[in-house]
N, C-alpha and C. Protein backbone atom coordinates (compact mmCIF):
# COMPACT_ATOMS: atom_id res chain seq x y z
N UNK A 1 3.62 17.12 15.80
CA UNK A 1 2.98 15.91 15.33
C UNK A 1 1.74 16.25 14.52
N UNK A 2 1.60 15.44 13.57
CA UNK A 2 0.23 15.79 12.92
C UNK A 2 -0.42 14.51 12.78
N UNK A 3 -1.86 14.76 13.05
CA UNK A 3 -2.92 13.16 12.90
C UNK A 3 -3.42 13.15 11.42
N UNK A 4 -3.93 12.08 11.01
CA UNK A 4 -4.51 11.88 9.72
C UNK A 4 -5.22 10.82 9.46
N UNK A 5 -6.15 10.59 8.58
CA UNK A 5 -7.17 9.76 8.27
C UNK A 5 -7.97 10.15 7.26
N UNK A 6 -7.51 8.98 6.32
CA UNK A 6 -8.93 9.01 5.06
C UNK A 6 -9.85 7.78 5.54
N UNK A 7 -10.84 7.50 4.68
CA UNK A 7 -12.11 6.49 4.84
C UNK A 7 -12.73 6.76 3.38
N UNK A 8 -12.71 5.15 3.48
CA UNK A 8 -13.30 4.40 2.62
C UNK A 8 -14.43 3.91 2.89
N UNK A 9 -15.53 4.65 2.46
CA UNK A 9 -17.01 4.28 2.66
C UNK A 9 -17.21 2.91 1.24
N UNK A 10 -17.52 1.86 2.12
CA UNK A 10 -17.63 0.39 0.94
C UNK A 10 -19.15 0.23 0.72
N UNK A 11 -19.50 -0.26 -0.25
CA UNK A 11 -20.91 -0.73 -0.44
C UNK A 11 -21.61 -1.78 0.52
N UNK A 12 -23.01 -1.53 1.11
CA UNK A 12 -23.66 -2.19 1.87
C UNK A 12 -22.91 -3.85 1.87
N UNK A 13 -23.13 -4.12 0.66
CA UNK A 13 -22.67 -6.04 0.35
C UNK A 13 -21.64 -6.30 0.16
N UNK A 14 -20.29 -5.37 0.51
CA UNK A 14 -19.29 -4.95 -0.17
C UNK A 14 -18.59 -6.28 1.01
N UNK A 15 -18.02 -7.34 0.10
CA UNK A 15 -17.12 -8.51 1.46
C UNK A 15 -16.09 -7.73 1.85
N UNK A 16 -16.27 -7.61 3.33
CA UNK A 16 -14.77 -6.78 3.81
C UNK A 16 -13.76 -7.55 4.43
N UNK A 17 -14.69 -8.78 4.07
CA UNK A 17 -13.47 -9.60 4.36
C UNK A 17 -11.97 -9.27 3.57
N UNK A 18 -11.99 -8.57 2.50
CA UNK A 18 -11.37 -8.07 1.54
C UNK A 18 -10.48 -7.24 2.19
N UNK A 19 -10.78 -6.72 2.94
CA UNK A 19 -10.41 -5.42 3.51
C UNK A 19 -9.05 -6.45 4.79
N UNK A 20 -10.09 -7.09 5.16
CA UNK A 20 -9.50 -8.16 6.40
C UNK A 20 -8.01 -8.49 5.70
N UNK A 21 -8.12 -9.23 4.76
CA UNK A 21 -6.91 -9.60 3.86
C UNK A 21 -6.20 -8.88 3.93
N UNK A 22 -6.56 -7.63 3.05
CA UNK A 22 -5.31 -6.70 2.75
C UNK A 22 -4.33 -6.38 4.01
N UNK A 23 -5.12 -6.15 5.43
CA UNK A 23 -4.81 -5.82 6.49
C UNK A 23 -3.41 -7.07 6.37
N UNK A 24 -4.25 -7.78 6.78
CA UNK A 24 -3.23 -9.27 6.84
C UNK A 24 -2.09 -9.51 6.51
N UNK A 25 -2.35 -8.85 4.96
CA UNK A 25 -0.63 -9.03 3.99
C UNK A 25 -0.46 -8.00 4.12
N UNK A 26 -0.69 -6.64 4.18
CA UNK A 26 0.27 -5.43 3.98
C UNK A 26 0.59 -4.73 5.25
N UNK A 27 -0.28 -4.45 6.50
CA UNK A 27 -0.63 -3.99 7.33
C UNK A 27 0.93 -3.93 8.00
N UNK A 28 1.97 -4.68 7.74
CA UNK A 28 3.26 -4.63 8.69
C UNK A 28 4.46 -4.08 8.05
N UNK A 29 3.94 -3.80 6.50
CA UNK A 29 5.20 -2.80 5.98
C UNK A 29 5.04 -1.43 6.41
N UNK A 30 4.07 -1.00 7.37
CA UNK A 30 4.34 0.29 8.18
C UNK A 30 5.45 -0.16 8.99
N UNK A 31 5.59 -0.81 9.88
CA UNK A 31 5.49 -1.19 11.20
C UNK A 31 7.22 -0.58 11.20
N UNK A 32 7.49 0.49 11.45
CA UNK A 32 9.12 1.23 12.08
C UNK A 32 9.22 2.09 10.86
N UNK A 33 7.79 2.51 10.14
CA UNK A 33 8.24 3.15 8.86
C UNK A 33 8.25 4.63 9.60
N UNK A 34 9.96 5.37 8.69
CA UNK A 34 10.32 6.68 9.54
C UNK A 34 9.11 7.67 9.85
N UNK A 35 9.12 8.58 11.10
CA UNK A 35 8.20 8.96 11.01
C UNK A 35 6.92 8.86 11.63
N UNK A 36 6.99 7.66 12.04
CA UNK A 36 5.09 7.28 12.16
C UNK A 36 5.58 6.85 13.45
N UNK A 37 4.62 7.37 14.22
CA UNK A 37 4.49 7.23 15.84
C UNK A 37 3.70 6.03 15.71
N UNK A 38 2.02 6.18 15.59
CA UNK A 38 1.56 4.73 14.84
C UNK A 38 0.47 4.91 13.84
N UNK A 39 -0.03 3.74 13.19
CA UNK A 39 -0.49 3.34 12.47
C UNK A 39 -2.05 2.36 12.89
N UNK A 40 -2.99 3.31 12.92
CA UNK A 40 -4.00 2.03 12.87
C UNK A 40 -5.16 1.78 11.86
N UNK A 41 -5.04 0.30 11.17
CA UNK A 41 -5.08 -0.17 10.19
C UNK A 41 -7.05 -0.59 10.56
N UNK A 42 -7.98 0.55 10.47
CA UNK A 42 -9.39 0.45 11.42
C UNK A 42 -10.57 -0.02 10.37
N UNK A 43 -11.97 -0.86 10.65
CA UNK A 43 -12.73 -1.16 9.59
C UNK A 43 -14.02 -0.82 10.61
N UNK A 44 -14.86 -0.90 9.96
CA UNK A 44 -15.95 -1.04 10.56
C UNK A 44 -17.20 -1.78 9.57
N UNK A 45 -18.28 -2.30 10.22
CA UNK A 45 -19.29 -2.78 9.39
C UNK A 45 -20.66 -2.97 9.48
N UNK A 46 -21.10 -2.54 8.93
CA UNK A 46 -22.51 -2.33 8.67
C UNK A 46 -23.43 -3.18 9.95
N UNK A 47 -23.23 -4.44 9.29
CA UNK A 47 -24.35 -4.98 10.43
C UNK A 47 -23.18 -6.37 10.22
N UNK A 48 -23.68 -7.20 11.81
CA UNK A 48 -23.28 -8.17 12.25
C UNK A 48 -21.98 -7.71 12.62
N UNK A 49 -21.57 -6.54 13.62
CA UNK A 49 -20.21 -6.27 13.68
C UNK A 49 -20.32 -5.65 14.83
N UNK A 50 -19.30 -5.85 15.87
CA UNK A 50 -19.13 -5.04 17.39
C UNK A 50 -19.05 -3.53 16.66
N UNK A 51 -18.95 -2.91 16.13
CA UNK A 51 -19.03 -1.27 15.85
C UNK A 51 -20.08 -0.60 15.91
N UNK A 52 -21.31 -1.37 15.09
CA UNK A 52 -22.15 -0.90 14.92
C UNK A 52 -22.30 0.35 13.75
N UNK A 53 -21.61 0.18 12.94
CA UNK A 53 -21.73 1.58 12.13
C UNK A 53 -22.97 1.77 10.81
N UNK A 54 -22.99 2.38 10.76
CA UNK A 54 -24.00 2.51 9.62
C UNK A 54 -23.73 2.38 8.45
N UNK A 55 -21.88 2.13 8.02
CA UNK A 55 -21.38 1.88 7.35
C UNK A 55 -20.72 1.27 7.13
N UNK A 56 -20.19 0.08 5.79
CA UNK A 56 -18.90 -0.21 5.76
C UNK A 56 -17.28 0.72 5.59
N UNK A 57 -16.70 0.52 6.34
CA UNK A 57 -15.35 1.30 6.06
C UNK A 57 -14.13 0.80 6.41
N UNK A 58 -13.32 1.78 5.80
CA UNK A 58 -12.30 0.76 6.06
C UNK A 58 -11.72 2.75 5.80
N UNK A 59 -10.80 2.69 7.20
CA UNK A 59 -10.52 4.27 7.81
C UNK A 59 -9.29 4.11 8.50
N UNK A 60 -7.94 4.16 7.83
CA UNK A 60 -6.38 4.07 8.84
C UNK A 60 -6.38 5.49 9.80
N UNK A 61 -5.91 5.66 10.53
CA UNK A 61 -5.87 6.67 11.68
C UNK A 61 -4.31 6.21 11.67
N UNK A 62 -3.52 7.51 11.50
CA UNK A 62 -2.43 7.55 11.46
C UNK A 62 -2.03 8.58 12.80
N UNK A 63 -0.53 8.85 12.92
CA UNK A 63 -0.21 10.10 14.35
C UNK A 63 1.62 9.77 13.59
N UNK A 64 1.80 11.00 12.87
CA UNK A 64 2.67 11.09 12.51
C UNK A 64 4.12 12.26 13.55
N UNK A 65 5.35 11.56 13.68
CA UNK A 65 5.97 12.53 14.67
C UNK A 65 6.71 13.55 14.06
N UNK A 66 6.60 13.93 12.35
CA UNK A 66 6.88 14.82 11.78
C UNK A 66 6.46 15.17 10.06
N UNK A 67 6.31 16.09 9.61
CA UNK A 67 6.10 16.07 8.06
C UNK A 67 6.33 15.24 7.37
N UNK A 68 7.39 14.73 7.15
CA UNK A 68 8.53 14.46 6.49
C UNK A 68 8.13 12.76 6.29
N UNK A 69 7.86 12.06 7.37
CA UNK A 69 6.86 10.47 7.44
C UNK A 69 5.43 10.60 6.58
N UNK A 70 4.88 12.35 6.60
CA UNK A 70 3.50 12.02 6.51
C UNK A 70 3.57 12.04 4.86
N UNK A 71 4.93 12.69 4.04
CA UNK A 71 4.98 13.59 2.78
C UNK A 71 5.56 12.38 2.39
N UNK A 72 6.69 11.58 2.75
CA UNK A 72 7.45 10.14 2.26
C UNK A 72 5.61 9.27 1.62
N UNK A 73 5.25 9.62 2.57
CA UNK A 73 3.93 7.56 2.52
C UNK A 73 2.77 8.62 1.36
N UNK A 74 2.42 9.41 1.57
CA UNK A 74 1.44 10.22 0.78
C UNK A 74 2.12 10.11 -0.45
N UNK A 75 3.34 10.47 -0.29
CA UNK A 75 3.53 10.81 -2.10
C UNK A 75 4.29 9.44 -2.23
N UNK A 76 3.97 7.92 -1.90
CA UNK A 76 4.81 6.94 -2.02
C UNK A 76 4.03 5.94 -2.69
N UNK A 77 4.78 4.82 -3.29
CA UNK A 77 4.15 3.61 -3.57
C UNK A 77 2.75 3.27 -2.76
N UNK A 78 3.04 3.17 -1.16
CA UNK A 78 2.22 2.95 -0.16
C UNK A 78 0.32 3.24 -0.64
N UNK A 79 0.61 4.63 -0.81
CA UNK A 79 -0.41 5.79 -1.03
C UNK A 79 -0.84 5.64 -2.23
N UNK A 80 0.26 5.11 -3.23
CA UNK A 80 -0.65 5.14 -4.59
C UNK A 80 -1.49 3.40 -5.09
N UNK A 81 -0.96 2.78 -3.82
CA UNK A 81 -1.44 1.05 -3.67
C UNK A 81 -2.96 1.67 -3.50
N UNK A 82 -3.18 2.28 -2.25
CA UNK A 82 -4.74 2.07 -1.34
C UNK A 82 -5.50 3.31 -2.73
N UNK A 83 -4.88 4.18 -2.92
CA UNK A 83 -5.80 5.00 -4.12
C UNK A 83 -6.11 4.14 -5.19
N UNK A 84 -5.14 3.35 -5.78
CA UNK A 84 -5.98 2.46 -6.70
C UNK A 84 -6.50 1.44 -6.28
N UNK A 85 -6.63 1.16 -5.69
CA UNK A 85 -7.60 -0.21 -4.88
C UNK A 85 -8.97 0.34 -5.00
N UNK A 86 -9.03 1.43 -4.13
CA UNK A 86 -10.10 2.49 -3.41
C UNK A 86 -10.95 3.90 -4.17
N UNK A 87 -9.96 4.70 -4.67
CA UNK A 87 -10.05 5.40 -5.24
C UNK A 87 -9.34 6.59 -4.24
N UNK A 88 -9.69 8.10 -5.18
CA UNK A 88 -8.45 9.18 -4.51
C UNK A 88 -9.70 9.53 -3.22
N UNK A 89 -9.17 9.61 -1.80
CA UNK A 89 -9.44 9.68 -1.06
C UNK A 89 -9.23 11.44 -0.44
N UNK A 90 -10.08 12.02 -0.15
CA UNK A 90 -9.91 13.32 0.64
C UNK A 90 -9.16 12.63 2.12
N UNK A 91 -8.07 13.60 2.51
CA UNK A 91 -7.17 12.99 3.69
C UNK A 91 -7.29 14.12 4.59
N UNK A 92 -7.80 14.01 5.95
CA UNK A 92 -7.92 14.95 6.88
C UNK A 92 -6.74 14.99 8.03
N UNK A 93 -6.25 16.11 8.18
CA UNK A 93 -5.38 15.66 8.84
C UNK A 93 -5.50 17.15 9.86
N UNK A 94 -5.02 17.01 11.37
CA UNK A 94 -5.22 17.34 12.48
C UNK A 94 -3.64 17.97 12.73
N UNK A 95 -3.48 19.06 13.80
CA UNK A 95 -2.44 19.33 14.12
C UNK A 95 -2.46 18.68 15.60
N UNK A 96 -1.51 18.08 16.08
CA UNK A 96 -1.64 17.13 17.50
C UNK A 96 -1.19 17.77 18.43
N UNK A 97 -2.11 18.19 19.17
CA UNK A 97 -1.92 18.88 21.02
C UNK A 97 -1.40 18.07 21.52
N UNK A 98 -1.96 16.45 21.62
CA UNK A 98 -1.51 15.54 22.55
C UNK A 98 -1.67 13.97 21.92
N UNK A 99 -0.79 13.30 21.99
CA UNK A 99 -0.70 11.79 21.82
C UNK A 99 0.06 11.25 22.88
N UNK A 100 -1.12 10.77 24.05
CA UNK A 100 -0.49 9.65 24.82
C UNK A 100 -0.71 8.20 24.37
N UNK A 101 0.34 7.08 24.58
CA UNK A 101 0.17 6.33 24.51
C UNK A 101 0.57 4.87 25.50
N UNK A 102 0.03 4.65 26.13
CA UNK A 102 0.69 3.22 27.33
C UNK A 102 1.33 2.32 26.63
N UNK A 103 2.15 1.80 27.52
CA UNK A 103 2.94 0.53 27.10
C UNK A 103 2.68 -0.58 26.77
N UNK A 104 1.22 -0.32 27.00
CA UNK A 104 0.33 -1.67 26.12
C UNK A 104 -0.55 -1.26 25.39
N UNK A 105 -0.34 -0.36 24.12
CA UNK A 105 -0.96 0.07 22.70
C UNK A 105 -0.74 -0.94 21.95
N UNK A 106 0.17 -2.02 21.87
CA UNK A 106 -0.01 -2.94 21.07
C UNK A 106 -1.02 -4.07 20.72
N UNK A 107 -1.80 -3.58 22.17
CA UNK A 107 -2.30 -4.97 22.56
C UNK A 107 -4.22 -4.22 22.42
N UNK A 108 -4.17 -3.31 21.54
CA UNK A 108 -5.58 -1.84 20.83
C UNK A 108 -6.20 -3.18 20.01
N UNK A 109 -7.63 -3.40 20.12
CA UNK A 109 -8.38 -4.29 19.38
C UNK A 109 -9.83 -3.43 18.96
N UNK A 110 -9.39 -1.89 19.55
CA UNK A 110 -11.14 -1.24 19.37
C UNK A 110 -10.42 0.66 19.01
N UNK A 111 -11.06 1.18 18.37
CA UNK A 111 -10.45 2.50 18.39
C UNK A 111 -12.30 3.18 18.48
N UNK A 112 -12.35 4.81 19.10
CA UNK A 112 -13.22 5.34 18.65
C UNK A 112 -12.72 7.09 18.13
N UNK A 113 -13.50 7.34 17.43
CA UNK A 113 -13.47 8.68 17.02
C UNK A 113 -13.93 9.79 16.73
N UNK A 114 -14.18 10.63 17.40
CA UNK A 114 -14.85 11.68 17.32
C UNK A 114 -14.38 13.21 16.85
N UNK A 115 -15.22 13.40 15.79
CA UNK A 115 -14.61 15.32 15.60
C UNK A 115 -15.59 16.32 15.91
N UNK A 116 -15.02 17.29 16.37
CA UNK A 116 -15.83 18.39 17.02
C UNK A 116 -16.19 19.41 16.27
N UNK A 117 -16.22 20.28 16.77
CA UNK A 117 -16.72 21.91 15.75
C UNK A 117 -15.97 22.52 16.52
N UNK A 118 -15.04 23.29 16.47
CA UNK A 118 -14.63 24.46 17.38
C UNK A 118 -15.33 25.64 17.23
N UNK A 119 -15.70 26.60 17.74
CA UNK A 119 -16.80 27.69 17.93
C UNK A 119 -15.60 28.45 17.41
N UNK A 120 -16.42 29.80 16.58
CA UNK A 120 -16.07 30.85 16.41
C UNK A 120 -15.47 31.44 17.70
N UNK A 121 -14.11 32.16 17.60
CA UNK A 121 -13.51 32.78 19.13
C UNK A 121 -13.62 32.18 19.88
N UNK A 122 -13.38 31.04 19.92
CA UNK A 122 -13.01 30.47 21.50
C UNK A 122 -11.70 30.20 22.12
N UNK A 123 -11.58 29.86 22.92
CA UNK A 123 -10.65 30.73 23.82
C UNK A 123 -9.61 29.29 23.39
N UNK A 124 -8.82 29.33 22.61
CA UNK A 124 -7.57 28.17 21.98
C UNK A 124 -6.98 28.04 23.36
N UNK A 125 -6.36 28.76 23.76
CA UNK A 125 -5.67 28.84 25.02
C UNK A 125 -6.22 28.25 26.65
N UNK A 126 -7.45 28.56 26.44
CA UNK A 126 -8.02 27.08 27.73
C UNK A 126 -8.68 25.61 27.13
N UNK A 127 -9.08 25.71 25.66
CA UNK A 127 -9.14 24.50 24.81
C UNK A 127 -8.42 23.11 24.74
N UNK A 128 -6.79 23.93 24.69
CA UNK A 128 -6.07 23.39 24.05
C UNK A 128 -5.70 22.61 25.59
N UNK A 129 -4.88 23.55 26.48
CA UNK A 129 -4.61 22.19 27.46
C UNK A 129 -6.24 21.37 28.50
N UNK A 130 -7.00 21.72 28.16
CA UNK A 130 -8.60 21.05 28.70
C UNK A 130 -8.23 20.25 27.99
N UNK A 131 -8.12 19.61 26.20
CA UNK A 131 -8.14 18.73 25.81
C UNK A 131 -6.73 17.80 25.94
N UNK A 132 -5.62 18.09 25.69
CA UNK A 132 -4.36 17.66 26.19
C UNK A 132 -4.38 17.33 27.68
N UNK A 133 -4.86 17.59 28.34
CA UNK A 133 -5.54 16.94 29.74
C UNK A 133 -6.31 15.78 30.25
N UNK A 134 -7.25 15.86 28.89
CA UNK A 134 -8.04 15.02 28.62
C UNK A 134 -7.76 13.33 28.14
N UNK A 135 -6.81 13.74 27.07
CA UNK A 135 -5.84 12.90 26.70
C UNK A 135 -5.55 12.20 27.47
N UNK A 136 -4.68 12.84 28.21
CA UNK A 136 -3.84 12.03 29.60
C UNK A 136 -4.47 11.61 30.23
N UNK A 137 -5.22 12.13 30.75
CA UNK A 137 -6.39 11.52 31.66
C UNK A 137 -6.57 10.17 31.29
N UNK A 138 -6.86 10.70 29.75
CA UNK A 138 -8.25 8.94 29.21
C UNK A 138 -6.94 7.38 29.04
N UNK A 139 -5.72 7.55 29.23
CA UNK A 139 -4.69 6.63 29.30
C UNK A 139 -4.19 6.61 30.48
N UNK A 140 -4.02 7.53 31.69
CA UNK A 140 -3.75 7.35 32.63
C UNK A 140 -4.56 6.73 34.00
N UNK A 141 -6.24 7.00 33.37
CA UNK A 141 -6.67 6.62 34.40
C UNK A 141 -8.41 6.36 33.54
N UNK A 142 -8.01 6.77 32.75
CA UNK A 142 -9.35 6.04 31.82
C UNK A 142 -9.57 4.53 30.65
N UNK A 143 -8.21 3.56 31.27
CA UNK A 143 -8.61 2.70 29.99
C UNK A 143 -8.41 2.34 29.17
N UNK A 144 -8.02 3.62 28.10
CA UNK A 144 -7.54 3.66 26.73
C UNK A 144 -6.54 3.57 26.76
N UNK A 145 -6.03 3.31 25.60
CA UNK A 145 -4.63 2.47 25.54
C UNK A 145 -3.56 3.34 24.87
N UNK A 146 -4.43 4.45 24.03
CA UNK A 146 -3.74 5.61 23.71
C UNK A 146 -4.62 6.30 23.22
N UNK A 147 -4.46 7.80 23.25
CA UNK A 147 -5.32 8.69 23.54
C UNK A 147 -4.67 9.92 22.55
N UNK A 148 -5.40 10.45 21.40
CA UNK A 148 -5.02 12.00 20.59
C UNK A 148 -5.84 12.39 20.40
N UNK A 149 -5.35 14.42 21.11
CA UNK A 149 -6.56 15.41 21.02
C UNK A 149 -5.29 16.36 19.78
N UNK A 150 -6.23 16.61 19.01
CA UNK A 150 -5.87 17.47 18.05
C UNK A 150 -6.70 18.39 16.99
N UNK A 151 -6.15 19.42 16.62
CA UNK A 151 -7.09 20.08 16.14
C UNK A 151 -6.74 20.56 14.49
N UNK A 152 -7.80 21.01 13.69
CA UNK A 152 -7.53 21.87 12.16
C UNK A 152 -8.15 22.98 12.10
N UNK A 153 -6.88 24.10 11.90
CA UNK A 153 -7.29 25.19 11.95
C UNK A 153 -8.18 25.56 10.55
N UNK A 154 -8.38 25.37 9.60
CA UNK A 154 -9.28 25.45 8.25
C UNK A 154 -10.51 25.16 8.64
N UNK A 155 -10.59 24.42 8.96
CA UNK A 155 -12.81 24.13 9.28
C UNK A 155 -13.01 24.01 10.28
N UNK A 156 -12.11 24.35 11.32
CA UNK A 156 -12.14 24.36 12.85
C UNK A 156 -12.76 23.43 13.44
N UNK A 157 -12.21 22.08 13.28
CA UNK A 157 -12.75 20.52 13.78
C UNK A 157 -11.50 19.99 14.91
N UNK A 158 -11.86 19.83 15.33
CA UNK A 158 -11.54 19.30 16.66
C UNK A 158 -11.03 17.27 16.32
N UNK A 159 -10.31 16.75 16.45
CA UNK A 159 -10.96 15.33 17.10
C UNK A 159 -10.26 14.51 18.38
N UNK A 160 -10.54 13.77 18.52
CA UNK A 160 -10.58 12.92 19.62
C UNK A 160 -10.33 11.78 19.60
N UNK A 161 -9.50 11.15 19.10
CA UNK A 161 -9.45 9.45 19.11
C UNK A 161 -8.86 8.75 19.98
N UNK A 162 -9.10 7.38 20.16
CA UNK A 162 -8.63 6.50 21.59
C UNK A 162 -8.35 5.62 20.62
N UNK A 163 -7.80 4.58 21.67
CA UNK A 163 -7.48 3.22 21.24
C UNK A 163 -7.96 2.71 22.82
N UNK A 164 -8.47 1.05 22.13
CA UNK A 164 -8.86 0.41 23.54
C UNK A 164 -8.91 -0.95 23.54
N UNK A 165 -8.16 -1.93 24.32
CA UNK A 165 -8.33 -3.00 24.19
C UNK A 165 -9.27 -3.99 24.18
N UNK A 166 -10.44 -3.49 24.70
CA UNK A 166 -12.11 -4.11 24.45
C UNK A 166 -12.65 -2.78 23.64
N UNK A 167 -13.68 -3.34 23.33
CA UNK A 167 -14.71 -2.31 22.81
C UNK A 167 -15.70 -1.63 23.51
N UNK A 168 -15.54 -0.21 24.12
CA UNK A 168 -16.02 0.68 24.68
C UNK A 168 -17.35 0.32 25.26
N UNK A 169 -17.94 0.11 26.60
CA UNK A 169 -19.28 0.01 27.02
C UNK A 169 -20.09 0.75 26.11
N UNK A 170 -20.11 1.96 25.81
CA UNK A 170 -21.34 2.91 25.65
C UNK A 170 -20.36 4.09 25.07
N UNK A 171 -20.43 4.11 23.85
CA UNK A 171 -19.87 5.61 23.43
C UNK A 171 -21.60 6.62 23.23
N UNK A 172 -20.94 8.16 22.49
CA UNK A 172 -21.94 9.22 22.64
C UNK A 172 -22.15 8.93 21.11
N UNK A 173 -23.07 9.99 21.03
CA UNK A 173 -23.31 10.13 19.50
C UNK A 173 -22.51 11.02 18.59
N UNK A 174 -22.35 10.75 17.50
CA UNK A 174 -21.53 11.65 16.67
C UNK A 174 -19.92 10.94 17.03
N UNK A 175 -19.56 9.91 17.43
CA UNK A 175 -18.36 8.91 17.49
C UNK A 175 -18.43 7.46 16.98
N UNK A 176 -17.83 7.58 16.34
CA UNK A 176 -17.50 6.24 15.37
C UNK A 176 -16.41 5.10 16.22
N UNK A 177 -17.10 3.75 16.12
CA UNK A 177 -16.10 3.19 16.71
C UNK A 177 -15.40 1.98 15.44
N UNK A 178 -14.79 1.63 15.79
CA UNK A 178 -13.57 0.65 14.53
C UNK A 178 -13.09 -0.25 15.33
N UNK A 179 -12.87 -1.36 14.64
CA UNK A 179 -11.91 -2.23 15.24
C UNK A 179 -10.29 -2.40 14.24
N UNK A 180 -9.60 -2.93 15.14
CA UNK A 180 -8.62 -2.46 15.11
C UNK A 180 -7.86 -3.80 14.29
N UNK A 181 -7.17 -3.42 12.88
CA UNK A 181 -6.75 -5.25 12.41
C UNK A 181 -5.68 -5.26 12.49
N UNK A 182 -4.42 -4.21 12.62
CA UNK A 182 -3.08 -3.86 12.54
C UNK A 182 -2.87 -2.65 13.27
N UNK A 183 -1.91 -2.82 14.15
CA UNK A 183 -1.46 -1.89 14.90
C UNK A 183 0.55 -1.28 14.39
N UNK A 184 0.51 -0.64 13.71
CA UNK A 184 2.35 -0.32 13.45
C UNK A 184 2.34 0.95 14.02
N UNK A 185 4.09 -0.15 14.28
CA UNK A 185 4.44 1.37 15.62
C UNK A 185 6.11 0.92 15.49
N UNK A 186 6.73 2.02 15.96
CA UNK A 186 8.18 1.80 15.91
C UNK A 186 8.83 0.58 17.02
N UNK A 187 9.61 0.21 16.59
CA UNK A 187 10.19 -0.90 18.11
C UNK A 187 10.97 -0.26 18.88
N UNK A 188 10.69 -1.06 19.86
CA UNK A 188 11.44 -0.26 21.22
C UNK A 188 12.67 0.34 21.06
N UNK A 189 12.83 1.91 21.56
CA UNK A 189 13.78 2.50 21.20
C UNK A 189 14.67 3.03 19.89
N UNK A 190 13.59 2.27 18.96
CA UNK A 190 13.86 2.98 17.73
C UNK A 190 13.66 4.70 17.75
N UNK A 191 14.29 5.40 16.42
CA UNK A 191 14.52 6.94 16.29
C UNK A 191 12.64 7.26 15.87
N UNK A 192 11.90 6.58 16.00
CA UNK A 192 10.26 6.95 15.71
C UNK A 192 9.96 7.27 16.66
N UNK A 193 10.05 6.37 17.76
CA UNK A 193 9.14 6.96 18.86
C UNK A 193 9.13 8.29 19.98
């Protein structure tokens, strides 16, 4: 599996209600597109907004269950819609240790996200299931509604994202939180999930 996410940093006055829209009308031609485990369609805003961010944005968090979904939508109509809207976006994308997700991810109204630094030599091998542990943990008994630890071996970043049906008491610093306007995901028992 591989994770991914660009962001769209918008201007201070920038109406995102704009953003709201687009969600609105396009946000469900993901929804069973091959490939995509899910899709979340995330904004955040400056001021007057449960996030709190310092920015406007507008940031999809994708969790793809093979290449082949992530190479179709990148090199597709899809991809060349939000680049000209937006402009060409740098796309980060994660190799996925772990994506849990509960049987009520549909019902995600808050996401947060955090990326790490991985240290020079550290030990991948107790990293990797500590964080895939972690994962599970934070859906099994923490809350979240779905949970991916994944990592990039090029700049050695780490991240961490949840999904959550309220918006988090108290996150840390250096985590971004989003709310959530579209959730796509395969239907039950479809060949995606």
């Amino acid at each position: 599996m591989i994770a991914m996410q660009y962001s769209f940093a918008l201007p201070a006055d920038y109406d995102m209600g704009i953003i709201d829209r687009r969600i609105a009308e396009k946000g469900h031609l993901l929804d069973n597109f091959p490939g995509l485990k899910f899709k979340a369609y995330l904004t955040a805003r400056k001021s007057g907004d449960e996030t709190r961010s310092q920015e406007n944005l507008y940031a999809p968090f994708y969790v793809w269950n093979q290449t082949d979904g992530l190479n179709d939508f990148v090199c597709g109509d899809g991809f060349a819609g939000v680049t000209q809207a937006f402009g060409w976006p740098q796309v980060k994308t994660w190799i996925v240790w772990r994506a849990q997700l509960s049987k009520s991810v549909s019902h995600a109204a808050f996401a947060t996200r955090e990326i790490l630094t991985t240290a020079p030599h550290a030990a991948l091998d107790e990293l990797r299931p500590r964080e895939s542990d972690e994962a599970f943990d934070d859906v099994e008994r923490g809350g979240a509604l779905a949970s991916v630890a994944a990592f990039e071996p090029t700049t050695w970043t780490r991240v961490r994202f949840r999904l959550w049906g309220e918006r988090p008491a108290a996150v840390g610093a250096g985590v971004q939180t989003y709310k959530v306007g579209h959730l796509s995901l395969p239907t039950a028992g479809s060949e995606n999930r």
